[in-house]
PDB file of N, CA and C in Angstrom:
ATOM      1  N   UNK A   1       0.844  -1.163   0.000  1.00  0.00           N
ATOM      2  CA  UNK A   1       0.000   0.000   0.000  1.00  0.00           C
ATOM      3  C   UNK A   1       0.899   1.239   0.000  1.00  0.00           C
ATOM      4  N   UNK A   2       0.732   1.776  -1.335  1.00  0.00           N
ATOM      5  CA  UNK A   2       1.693   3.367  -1.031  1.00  0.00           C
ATOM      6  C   UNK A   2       0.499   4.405  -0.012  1.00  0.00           C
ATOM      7  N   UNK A   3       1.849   4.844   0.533  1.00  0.00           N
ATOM      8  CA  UNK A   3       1.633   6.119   1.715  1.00  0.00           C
ATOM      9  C   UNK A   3       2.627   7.048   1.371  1.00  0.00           C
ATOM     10  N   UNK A   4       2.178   8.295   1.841  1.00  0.00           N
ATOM     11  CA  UNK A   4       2.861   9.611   1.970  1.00  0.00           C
ATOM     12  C   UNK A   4       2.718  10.308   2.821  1.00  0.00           C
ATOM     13  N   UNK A   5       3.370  11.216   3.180  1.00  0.00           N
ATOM     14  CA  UNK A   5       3.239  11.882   4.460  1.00  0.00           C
ATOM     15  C   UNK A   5       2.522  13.794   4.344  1.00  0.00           C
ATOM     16  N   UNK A   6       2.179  14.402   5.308  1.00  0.00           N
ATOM     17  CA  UNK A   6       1.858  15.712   5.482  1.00  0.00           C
ATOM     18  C   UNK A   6       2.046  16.283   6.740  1.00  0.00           C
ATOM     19  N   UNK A   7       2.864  17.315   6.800  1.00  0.00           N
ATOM     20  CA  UNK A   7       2.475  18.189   8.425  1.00  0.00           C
ATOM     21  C   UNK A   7       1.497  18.214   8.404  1.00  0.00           C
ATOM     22  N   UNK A   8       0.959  18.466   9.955  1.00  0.00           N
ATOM     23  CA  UNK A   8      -0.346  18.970  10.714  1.00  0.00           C
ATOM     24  C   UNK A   8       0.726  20.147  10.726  1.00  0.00           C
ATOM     25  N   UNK A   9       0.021  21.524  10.500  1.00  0.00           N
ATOM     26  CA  UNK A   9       0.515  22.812  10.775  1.00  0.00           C
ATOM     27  C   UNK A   9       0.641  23.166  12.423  1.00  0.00           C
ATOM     28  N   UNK A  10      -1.021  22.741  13.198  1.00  0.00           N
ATOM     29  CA  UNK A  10      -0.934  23.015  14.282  1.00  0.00           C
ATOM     30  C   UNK A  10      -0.002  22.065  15.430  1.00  0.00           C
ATOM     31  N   UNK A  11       0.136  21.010  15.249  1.00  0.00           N
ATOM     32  CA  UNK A  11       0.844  20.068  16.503  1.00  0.00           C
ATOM     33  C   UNK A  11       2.779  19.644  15.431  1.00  0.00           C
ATOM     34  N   UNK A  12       2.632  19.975  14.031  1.00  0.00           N
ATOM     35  CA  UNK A  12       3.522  20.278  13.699  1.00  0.00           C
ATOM     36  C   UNK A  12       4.363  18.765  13.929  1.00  0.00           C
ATOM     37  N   UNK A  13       3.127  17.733  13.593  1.00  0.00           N
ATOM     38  CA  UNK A  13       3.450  16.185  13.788  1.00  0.00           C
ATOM     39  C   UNK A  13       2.864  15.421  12.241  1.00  0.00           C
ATOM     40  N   UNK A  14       3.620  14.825  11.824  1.00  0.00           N
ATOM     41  CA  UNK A  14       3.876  14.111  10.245  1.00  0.00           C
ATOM     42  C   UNK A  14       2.510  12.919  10.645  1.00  0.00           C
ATOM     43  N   UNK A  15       1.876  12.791   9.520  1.00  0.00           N
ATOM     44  CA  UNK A  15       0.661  12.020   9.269  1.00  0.00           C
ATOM     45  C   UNK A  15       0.998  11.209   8.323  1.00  0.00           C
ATOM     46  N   UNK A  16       0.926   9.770   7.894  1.00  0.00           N
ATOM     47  CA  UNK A  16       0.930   8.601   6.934  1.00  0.00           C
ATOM     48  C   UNK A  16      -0.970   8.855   6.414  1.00  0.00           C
ATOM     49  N   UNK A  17      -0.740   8.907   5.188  1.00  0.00           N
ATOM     50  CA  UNK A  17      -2.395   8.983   4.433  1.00  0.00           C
ATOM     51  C   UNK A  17      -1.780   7.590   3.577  1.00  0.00           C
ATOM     52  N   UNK A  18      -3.212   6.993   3.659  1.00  0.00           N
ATOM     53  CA  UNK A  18      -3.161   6.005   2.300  1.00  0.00           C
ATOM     54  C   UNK A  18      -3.391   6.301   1.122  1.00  0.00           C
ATOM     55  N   UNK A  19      -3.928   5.770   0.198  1.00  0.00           N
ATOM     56  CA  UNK A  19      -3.749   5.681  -1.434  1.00  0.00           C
ATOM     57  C   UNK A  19      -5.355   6.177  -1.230  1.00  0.00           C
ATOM     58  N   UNK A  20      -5.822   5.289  -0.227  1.00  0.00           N
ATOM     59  CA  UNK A  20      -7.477   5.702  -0.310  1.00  0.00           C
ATOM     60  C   UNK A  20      -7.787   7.042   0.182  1.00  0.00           C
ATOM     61  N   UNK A  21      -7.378   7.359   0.887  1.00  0.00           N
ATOM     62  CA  UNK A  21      -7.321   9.082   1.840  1.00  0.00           C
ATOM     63  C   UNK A  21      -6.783   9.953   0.988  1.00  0.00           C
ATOM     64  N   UNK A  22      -5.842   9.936   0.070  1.00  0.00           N
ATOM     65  CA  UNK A  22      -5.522  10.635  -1.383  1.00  0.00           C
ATOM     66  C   UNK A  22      -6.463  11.055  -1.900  1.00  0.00           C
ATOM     67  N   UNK A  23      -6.985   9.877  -2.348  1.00  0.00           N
ATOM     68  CA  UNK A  23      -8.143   9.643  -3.274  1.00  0.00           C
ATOM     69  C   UNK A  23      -9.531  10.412  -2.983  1.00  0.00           C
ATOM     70  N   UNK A  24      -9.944  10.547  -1.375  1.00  0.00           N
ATOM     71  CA  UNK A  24     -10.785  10.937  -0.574  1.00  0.00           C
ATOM     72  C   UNK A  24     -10.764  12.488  -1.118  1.00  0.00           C
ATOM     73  N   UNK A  25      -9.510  12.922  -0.783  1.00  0.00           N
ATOM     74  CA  UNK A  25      -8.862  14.499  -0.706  1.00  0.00           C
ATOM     75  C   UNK A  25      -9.421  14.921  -2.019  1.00  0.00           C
ATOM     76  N   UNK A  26      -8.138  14.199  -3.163  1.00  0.00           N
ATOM     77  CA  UNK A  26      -8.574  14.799  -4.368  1.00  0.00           C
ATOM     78  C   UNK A  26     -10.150  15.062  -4.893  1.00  0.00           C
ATOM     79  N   UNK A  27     -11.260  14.106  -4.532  1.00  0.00           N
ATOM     80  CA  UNK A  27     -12.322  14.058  -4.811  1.00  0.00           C
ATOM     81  C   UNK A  27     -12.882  15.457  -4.450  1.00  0.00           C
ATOM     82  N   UNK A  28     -12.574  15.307  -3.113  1.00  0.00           N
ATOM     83  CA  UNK A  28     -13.130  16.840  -2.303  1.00  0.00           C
ATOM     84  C   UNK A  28     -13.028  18.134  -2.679  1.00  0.00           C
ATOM     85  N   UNK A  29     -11.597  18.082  -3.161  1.00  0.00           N
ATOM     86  CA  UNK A  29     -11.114  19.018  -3.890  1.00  0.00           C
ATOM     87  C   UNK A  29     -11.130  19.211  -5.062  1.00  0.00           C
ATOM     88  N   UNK A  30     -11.375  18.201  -6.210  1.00  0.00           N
ATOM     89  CA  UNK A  30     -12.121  18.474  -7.324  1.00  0.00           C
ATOM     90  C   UNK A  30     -14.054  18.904  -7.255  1.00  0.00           C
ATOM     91  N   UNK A  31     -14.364  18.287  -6.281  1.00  0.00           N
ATOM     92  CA  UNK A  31     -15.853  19.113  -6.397  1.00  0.00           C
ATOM     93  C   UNK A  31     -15.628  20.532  -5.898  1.00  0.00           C
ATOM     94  N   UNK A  32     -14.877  20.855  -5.072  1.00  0.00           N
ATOM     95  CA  UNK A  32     -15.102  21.990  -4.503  1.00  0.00           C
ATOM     96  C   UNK A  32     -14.458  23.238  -5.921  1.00  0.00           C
ATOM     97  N   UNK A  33     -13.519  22.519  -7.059  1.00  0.00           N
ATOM     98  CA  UNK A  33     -13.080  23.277  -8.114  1.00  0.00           C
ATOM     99  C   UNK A  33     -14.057  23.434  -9.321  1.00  0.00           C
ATOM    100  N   UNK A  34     -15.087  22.197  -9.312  1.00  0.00           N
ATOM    101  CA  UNK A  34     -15.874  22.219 -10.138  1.00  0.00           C
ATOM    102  C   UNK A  34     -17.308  23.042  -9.499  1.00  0.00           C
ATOM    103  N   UNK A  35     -18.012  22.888  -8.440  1.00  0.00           N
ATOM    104  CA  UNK A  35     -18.569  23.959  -8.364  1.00  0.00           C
ATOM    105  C   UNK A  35     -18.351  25.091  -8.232  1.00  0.00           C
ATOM    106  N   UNK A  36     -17.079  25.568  -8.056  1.00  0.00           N
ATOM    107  CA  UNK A  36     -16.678  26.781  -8.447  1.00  0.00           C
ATOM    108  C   UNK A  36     -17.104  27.291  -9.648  1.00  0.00           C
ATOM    109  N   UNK A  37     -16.331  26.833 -10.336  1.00  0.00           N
ATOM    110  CA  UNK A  37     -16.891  27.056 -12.351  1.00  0.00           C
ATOM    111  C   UNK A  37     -18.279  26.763 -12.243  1.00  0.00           C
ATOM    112  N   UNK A  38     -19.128  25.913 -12.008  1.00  0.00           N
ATOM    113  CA  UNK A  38     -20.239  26.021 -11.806  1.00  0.00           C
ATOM    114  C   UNK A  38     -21.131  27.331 -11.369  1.00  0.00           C
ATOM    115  N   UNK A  39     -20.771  27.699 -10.783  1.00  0.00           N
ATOM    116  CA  UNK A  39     -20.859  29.453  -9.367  1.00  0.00           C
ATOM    117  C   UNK A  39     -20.474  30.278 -10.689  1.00  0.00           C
ATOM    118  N   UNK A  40     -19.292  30.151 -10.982  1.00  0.00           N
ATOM    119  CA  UNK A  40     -18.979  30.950 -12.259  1.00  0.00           C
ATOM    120  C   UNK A  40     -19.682  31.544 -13.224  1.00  0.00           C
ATOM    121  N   UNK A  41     -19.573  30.358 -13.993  1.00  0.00           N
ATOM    122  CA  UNK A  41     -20.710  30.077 -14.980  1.00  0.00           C
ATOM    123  C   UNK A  41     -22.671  30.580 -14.858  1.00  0.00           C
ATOM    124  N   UNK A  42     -23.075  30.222 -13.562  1.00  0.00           N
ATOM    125  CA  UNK A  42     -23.806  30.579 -13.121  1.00  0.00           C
ATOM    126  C   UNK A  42     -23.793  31.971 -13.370  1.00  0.00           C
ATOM    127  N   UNK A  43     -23.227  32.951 -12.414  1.00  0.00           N
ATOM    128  CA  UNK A  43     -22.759  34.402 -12.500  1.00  0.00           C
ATOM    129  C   UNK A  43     -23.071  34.967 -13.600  1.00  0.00           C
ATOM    130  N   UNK A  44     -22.539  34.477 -15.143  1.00  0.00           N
ATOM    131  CA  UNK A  44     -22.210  34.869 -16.060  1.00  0.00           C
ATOM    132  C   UNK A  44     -23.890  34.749 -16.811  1.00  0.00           C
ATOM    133  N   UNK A  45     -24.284  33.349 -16.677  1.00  0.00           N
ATOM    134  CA  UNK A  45     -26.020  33.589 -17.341  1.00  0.00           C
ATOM    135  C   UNK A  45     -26.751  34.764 -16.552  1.00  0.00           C
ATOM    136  N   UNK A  46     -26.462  34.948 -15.125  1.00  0.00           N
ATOM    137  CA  UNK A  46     -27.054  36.143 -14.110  1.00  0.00           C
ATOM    138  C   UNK A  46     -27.124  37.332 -15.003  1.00  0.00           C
ATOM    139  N   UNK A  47     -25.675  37.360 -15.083  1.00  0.00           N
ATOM    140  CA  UNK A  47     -25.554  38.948 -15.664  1.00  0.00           C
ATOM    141  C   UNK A  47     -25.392  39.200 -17.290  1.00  0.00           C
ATOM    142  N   UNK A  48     -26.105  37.985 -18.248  1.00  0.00           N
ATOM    143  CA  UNK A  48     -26.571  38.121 -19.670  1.00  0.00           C
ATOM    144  C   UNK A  48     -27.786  38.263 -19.798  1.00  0.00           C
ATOM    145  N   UNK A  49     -28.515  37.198 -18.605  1.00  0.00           N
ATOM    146  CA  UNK A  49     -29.935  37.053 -18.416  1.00  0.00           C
ATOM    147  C   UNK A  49     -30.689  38.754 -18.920  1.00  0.00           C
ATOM    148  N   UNK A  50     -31.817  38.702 -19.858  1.00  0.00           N
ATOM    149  CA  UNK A  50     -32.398  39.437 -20.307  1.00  0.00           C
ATOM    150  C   UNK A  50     -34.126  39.246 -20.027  1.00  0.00           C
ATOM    151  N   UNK A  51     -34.890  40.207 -19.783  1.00  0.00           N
ATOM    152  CA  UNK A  51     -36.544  39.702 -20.054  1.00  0.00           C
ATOM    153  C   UNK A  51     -36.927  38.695 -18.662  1.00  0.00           C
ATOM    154  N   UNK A  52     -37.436  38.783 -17.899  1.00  0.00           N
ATOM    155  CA  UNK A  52     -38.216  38.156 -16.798  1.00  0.00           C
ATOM    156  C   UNK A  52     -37.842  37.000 -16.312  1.00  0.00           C
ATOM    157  N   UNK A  53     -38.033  35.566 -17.410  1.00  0.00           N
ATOM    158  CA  UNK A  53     -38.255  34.711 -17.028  1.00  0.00           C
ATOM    159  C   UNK A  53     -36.777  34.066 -17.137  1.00  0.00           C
ATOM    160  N   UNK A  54     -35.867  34.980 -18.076  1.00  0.00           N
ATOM    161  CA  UNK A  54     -34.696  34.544 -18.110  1.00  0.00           C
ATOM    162  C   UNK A  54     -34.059  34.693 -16.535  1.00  0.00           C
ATOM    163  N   UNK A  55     -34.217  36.062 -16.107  1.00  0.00           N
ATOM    164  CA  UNK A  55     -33.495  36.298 -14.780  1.00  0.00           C
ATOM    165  C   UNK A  55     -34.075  35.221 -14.007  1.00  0.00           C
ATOM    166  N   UNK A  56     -35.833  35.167 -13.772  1.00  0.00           N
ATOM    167  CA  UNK A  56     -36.022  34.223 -12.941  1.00  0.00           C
ATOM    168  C   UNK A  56     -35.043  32.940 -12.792  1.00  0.00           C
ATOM    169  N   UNK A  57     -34.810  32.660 -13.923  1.00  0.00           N
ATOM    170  CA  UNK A  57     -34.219  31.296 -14.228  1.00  0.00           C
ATOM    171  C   UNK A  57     -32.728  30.885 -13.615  1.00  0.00           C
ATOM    172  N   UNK A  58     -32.262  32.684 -14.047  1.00  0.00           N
ATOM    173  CA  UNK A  58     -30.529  32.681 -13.816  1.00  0.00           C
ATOM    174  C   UNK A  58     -30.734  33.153 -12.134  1.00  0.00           C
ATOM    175  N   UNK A  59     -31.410  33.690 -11.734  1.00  0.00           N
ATOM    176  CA  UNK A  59     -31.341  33.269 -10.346  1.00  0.00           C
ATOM    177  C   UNK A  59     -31.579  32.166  -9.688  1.00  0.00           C
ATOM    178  N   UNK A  60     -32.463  31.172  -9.863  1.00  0.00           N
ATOM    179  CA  UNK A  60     -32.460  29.736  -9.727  1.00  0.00           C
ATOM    180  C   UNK A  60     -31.456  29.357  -9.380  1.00  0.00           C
ATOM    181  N   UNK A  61     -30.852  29.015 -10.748  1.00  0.00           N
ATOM    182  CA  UNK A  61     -29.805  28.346 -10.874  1.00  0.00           C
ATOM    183  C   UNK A  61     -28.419  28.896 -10.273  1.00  0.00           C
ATOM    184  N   UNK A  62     -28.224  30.598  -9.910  1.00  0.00           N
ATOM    185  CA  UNK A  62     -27.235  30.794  -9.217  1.00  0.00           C
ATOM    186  C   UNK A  62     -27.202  30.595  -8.076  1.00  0.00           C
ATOM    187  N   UNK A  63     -28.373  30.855  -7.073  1.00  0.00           N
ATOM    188  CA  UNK A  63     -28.857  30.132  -5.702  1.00  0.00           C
ATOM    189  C   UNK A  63     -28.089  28.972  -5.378  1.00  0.00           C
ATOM    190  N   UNK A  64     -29.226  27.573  -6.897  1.00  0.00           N
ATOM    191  CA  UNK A  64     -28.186  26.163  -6.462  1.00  0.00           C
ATOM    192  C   UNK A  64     -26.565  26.086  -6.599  1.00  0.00           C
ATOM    193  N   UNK A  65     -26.196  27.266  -7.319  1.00  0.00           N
ATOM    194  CA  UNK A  65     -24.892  26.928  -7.291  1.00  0.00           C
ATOM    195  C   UNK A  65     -24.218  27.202  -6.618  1.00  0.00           C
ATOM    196  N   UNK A  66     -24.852  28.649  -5.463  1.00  0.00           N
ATOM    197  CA  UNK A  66     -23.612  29.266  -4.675  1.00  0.00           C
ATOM    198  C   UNK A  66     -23.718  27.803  -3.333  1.00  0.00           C
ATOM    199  N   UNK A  67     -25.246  27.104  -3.490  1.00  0.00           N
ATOM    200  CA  UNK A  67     -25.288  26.160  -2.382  1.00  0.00           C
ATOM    201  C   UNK A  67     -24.517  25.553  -2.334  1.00  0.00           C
ATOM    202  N   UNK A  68     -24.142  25.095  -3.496  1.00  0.00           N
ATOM    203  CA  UNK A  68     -23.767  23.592  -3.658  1.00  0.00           C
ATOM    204  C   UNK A  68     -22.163  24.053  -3.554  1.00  0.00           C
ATOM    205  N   UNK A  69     -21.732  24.739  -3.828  1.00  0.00           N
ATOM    206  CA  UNK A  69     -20.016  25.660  -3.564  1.00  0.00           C
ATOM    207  C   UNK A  69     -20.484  25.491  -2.043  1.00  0.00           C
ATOM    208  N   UNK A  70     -21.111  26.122  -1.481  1.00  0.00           N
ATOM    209  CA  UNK A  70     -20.744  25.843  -0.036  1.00  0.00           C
ATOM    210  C   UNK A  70     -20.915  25.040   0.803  1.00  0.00           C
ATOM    211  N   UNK A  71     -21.842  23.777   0.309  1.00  0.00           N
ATOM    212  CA  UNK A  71     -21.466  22.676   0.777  1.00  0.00           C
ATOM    213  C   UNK A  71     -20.361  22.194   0.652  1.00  0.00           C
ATOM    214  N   UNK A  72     -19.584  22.474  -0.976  1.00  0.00           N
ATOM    215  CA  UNK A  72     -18.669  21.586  -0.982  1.00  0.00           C
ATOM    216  C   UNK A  72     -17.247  21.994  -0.041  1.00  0.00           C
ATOM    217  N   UNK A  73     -17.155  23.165  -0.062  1.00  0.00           N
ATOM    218  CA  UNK A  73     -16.196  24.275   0.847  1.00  0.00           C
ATOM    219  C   UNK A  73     -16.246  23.800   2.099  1.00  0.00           C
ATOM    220  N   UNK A  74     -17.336  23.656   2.680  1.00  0.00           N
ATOM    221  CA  UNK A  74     -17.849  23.119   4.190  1.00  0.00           C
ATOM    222  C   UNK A  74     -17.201  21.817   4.231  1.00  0.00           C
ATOM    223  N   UNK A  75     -17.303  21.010   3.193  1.00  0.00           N
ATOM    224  CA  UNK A  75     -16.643  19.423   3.572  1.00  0.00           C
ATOM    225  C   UNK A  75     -15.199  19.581   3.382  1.00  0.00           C
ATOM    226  N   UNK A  76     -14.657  20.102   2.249  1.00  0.00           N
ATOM    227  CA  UNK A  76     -13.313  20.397   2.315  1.00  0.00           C
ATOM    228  C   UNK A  76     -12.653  21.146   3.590  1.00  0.00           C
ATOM    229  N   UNK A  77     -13.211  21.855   4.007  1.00  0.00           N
ATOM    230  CA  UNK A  77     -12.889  22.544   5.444  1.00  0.00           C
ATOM    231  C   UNK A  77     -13.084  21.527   7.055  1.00  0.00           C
ATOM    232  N   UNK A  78     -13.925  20.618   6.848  1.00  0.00           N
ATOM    233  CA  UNK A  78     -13.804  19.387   7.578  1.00  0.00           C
ATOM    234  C   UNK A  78     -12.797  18.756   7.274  1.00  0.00           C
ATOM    235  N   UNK A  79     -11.992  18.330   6.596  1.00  0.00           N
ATOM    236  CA  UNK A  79     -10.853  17.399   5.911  1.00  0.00           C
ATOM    237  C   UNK A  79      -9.955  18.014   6.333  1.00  0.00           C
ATOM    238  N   UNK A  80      -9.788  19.921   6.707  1.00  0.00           N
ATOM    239  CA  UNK A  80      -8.855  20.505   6.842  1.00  0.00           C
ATOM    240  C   UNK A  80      -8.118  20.089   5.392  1.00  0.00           C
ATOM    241  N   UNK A  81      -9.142  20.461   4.004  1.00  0.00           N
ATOM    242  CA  UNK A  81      -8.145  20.199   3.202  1.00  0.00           C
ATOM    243  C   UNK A  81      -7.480  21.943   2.403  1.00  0.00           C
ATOM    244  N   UNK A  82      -6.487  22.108   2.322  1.00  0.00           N
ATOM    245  CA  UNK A  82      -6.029  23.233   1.784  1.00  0.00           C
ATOM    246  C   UNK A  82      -4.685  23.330   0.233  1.00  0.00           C
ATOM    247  N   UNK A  83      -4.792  24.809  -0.257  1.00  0.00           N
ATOM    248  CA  UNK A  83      -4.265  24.621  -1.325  1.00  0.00           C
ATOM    249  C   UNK A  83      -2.711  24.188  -1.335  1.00  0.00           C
ATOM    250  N   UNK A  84      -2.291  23.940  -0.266  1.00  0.00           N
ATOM    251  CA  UNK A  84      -0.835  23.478  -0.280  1.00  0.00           C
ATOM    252  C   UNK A  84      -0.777  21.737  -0.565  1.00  0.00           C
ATOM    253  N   UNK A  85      -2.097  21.440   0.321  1.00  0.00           N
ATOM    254  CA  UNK A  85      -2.081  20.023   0.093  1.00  0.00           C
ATOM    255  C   UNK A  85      -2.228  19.846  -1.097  1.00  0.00           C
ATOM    256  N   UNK A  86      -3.165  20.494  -1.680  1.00  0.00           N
ATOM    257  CA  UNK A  86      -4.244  20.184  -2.993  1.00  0.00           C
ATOM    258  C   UNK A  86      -2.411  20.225  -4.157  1.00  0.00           C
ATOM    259  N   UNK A  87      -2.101  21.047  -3.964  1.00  0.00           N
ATOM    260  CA  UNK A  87      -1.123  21.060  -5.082  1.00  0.00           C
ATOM    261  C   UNK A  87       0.304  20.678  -4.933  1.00  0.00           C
ATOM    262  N   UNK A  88       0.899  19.769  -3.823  1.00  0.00           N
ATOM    263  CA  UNK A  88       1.069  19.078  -3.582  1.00  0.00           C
ATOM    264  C   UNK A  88       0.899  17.325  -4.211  1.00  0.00           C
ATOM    265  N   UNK A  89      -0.496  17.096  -3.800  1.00  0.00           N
ATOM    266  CA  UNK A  89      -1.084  15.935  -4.212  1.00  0.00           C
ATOM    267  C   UNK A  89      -1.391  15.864  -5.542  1.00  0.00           C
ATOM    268  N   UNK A  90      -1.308  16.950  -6.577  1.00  0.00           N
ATOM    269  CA  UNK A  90      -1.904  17.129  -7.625  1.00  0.00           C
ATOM    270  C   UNK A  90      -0.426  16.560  -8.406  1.00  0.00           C
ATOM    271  N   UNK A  91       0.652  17.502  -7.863  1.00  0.00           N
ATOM    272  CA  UNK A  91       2.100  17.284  -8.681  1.00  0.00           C
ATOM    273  C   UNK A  91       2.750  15.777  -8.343  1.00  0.00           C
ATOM    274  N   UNK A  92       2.410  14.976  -7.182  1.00  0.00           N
ATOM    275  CA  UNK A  92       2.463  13.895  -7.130  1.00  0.00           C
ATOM    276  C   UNK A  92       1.359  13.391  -7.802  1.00  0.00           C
ATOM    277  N   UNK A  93       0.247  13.226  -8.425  1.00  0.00           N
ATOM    278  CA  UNK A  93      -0.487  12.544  -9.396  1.00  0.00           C
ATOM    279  C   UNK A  93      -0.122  12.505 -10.649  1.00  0.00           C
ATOM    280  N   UNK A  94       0.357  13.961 -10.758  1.00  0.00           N
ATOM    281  CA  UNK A  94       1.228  14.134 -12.554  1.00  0.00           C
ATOM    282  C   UNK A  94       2.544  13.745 -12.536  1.00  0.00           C
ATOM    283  N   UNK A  95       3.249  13.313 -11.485  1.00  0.00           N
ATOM    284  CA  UNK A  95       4.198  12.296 -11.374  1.00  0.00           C
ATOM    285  C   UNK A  95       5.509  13.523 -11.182  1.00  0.00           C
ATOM    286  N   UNK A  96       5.387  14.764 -10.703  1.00  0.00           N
ATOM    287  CA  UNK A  96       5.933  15.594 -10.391  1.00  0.00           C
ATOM    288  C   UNK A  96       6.827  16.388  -9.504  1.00  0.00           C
ATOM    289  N   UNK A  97       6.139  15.567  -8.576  1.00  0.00           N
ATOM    290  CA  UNK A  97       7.071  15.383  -7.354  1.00  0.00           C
ATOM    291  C   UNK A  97       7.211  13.848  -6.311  1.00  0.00           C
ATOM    292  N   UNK A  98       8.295  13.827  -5.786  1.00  0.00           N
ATOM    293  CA  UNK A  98       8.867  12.354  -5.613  1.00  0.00           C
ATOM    294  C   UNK A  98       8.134  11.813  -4.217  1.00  0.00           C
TER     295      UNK A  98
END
């Protein structure tokens, strides 16, 4: 089973994650990148939206999106997951760092 390690910032004590707890992370952290663009995207029909039923619509849909960004933010922030890890774990997936 490959493992790798991470500081805890606060107790400033080295952690062993498995292959599966990687895997956990990245997930977390790809939803939390994809509803972003989602939120984005959203934004962008908001402020093209023309005529009534369009805005109705692009507000809808920006609502579910800022939700769903902050759910996903909320779980990533349970994980204590952050962008050092995230890119980190990312350059070890692209085989980038050792």
């Amino acid at each position: 089973m490959k493992m790798w390690w991470r500081q805890h910032r606060k107790e400033n004590q080295e952690e062993y994650m498995t292959a599966d707890e990687q895997e956990r992370l990245w997930n977390v952290y790809m939803d939390v990148r994809r509803s972003q663009v989602e939120w984005e995207r959203a934004h962008l029909l908001f402020q093209e939206a023309t005529g009534q039923d369009q805005i109705d619509y692009a507000i809808y849909i920006l609502e579910a999106a800022e939700r769903k960004y902050q759910m996903n933010l909320k779980q990533a922030k349970r994980l204590n997951l952050n962008g050092a890890d995230m890119h980190y774990l990312k350059g070890k997936r692209e085989g980038k760092v050792n």
